[in-house]
N, C-alpha and C. Protein backbone atom coordinates (compact mmCIF):
# COMPACT_ATOMS: atom_id res chain seq x y z
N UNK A 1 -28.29 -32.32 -100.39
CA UNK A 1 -29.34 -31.39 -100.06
C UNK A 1 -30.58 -31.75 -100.87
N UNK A 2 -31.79 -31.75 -100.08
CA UNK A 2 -32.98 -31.94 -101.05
C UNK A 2 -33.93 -30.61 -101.33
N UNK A 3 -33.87 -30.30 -102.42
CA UNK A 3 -34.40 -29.44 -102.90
C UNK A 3 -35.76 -29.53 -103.48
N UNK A 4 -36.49 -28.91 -103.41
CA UNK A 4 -38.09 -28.31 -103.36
C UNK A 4 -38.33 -28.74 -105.33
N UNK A 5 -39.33 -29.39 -105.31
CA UNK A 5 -40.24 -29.45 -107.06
C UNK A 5 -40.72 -28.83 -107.28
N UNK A 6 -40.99 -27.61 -108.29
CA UNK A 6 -42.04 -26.84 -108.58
C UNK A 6 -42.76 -27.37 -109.75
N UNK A 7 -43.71 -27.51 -109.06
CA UNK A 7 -45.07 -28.33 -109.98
C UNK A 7 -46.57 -27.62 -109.59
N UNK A 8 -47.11 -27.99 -110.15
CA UNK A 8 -48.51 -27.12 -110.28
C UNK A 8 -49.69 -27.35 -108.74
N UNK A 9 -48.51 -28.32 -108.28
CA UNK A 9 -49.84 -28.95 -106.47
C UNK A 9 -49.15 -28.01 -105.85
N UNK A 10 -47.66 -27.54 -105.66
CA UNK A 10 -47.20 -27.27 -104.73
C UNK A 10 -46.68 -25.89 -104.50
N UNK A 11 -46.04 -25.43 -103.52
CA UNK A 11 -45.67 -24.27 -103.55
C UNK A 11 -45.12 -23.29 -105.08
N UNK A 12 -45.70 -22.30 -105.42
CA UNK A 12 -45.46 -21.70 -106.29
C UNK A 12 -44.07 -21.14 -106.71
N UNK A 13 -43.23 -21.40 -108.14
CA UNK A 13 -42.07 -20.73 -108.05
C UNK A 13 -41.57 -19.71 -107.42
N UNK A 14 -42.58 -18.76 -107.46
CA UNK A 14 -42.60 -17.28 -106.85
C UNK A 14 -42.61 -17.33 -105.68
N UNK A 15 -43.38 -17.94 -105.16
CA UNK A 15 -43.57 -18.03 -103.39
C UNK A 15 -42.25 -18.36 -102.91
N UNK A 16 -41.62 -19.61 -103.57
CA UNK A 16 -40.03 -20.42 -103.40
C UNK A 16 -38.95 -19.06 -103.04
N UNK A 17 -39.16 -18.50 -104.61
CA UNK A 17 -38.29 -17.64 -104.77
C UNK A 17 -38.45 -16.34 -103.86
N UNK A 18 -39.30 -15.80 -103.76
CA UNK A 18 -39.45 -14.81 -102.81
C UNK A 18 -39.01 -15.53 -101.17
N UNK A 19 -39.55 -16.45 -101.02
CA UNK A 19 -39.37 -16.76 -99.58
C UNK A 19 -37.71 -17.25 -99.32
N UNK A 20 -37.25 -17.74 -99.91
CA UNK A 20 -35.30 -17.68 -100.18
C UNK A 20 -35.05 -16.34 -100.03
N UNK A 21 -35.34 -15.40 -100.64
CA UNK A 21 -34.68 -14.33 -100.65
C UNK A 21 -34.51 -13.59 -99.70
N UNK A 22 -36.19 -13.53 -99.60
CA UNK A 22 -36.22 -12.92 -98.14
C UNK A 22 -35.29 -13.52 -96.84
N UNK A 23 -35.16 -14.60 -96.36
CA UNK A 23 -34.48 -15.33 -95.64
C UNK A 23 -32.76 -15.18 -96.08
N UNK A 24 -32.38 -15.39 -97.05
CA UNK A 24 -31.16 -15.04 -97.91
C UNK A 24 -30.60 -13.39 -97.31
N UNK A 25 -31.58 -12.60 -97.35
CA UNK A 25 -30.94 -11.37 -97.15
C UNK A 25 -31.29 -10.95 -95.61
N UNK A 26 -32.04 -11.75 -94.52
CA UNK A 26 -32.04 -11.63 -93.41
C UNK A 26 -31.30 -12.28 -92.81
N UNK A 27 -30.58 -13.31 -93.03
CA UNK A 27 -29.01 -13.86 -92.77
C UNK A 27 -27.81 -12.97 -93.30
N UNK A 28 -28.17 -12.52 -94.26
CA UNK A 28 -26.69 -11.27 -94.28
C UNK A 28 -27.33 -10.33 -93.98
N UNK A 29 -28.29 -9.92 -93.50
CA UNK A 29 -28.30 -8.88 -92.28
C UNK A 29 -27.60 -9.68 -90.99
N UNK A 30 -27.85 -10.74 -90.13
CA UNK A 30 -27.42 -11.38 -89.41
C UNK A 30 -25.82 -11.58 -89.55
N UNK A 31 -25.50 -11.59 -90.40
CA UNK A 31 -23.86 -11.80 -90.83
C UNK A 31 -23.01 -10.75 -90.43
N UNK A 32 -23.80 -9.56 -90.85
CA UNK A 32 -23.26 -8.20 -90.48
C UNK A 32 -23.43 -7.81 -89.28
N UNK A 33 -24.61 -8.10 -88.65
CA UNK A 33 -25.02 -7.63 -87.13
C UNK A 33 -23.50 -8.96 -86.34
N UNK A 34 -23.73 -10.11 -86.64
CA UNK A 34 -22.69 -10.58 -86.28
C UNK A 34 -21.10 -10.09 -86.03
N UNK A 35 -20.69 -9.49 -87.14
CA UNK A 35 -19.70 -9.00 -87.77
C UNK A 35 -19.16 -8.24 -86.44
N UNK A 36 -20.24 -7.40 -85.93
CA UNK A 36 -20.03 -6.71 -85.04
C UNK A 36 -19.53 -6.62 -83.60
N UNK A 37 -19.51 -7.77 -83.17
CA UNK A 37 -19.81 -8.86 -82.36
C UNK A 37 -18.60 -9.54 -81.69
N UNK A 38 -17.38 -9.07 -82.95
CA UNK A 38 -16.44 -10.14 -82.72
C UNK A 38 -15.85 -9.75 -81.52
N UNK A 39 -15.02 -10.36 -80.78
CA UNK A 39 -14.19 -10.18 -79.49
C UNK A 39 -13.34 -9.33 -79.53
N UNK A 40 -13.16 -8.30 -78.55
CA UNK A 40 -12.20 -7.71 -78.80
C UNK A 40 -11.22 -8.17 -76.77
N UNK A 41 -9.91 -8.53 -77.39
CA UNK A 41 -8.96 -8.79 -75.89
C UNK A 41 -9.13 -7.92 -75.20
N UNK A 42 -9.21 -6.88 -75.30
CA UNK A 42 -9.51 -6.04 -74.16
C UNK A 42 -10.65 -6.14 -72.93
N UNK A 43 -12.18 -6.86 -73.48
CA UNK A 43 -12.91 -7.34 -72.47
C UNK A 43 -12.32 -8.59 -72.19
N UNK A 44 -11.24 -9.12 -72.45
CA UNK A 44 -11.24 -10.93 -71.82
C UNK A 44 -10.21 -10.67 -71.06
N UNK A 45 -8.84 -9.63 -71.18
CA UNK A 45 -7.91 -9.88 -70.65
C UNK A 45 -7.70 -10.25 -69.02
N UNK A 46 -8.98 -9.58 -68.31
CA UNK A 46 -8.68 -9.92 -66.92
C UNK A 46 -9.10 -11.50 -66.93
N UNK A 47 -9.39 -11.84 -67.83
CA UNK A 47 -10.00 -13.68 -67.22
C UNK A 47 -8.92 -14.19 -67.22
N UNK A 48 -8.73 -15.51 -67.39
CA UNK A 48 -7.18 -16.33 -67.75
C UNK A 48 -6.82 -15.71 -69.16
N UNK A 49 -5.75 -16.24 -69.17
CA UNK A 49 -4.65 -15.70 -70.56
C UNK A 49 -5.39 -16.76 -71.60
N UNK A 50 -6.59 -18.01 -71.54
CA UNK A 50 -6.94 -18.16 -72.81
C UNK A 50 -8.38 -17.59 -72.83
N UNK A 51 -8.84 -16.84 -72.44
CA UNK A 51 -10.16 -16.92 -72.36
C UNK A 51 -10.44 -15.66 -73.84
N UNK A 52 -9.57 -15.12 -74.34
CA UNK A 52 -9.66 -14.21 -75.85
C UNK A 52 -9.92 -15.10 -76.79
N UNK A 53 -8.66 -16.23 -76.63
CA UNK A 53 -8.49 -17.09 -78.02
C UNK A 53 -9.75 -18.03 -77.93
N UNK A 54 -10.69 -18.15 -76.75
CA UNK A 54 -11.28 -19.10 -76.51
C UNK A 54 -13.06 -18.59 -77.10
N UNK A 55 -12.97 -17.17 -76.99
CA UNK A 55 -13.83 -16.23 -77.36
C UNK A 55 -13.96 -16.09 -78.71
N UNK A 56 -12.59 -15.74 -79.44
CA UNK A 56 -12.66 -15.70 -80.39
C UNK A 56 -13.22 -16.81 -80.99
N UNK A 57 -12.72 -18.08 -80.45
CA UNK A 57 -12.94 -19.29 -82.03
C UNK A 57 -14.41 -19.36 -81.68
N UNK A 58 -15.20 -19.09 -80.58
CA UNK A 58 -16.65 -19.47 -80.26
C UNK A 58 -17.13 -18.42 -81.25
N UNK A 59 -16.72 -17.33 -81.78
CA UNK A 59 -17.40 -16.52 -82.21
C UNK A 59 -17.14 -16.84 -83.93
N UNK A 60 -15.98 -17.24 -84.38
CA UNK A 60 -15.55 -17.73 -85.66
C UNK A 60 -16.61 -19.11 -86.18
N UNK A 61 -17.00 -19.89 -84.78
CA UNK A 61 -18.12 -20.90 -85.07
C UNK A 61 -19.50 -20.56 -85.11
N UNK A 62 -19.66 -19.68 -84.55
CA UNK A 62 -20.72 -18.79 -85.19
C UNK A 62 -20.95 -17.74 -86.47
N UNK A 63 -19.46 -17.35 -87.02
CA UNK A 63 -19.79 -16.72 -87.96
C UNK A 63 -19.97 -17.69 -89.12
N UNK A 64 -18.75 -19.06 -89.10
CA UNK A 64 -18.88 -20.44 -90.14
C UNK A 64 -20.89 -20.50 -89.86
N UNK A 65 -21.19 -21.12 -88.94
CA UNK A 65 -22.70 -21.39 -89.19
C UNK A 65 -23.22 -20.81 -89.99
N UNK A 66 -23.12 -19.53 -89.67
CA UNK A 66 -24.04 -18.42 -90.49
C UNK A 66 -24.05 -18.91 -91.94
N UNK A 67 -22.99 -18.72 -92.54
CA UNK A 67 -21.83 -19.02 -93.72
C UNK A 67 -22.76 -20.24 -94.23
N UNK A 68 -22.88 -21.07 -93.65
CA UNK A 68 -22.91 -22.42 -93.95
C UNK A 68 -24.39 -21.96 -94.15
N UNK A 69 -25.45 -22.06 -93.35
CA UNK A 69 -26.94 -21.34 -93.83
C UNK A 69 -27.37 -20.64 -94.42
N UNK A 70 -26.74 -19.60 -95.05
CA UNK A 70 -26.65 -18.46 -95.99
C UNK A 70 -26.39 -19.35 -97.36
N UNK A 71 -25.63 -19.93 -97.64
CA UNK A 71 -24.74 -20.85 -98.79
C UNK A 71 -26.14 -21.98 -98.90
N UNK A 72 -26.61 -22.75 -97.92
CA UNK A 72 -27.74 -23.65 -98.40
C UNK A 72 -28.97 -22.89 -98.68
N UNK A 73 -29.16 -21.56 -98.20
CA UNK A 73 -30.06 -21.16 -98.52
C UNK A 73 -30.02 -21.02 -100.27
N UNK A 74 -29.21 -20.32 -99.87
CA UNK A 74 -28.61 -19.63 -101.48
C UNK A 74 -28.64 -20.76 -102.86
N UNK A 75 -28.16 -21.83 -102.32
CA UNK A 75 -28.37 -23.19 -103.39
C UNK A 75 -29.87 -23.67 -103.42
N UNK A 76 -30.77 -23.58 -102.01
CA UNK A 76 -32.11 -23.38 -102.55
C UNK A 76 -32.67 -22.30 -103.66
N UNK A 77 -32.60 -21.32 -103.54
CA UNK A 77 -32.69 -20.53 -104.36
C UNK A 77 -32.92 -20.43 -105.53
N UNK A 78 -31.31 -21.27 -105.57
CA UNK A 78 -30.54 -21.04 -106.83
C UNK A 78 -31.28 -22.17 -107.75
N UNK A 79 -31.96 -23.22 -107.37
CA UNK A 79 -32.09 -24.56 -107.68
C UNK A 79 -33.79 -24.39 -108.33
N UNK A 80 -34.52 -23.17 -107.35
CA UNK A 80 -36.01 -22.40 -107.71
C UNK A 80 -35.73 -22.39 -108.73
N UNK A 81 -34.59 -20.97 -108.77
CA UNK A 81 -34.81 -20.36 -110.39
C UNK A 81 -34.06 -20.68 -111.67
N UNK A 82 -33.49 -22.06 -111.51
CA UNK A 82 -32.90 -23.07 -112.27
C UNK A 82 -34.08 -23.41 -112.87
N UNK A 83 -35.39 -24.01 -111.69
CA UNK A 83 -36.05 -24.69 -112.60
C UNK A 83 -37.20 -24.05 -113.39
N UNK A 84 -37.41 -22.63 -112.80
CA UNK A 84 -38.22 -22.11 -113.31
C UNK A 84 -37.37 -21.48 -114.71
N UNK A 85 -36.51 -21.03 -115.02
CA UNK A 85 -35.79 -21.12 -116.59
C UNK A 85 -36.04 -22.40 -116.81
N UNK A 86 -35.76 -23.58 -116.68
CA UNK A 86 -35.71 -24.58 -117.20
C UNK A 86 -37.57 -24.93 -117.89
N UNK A 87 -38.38 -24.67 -116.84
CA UNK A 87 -39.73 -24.65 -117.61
C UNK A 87 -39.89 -23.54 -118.51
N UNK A 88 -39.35 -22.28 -118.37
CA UNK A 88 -39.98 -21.50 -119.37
C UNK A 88 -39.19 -21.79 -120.37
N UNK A 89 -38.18 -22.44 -120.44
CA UNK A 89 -37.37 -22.91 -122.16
C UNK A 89 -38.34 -23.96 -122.68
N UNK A 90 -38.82 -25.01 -121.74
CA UNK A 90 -39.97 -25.92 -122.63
C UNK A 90 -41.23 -25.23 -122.66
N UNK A 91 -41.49 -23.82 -122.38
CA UNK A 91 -42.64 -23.38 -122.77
C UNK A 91 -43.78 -23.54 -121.87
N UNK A 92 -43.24 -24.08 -120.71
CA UNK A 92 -44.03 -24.04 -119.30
C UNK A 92 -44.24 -22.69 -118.68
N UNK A 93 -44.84 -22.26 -117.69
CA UNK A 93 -44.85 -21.36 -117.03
C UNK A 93 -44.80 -21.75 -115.48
């Protein structure tokens, strides 16, 4: 994963960090609205006898995605405010 430099040309720690978060917590809103979502056999049963299990895993690959974008977000994040401790220990801002 390539992660973002905070240096004095470019996007501001704060901006980094706020804009992760925000995104961070509108994917677990999405996670949850997902959540909701999942299949239940009762709408599939009149199709063929796989069309539940077939529902379900389409919907399990959508909840992994999520998962998976939430988690890189989150290591962006995490990597912001790594470096912004890391400058304010050398006395940077």
């Amino acid at each position: 994963m390539i992660f973002p430099t905070v240096h004095l040309n470019g996007s501001s720690a704060e901006t980094l960090a706020n804009d992760y978060t925000t995104a961070l917590e509108a994917l677990r809103a999405a996670q949850g609205a997902l959540a909701t979502t999942a299949p239940n056999a009762r709408d599939y049963y009149v199709q063929d006898a796989g069309a539940f299990d077939r529902a379900r895993h389409e919907h399990l690959r959508r909840v992994e995605a999520l998962q998976d974008v939430a988690l890189q977000v989150g290591m962006l994040l995490e990597n912001v405010l790594d470096q912004t401790a890391a400058r304010r220990a050398r006395g940077r801002r």
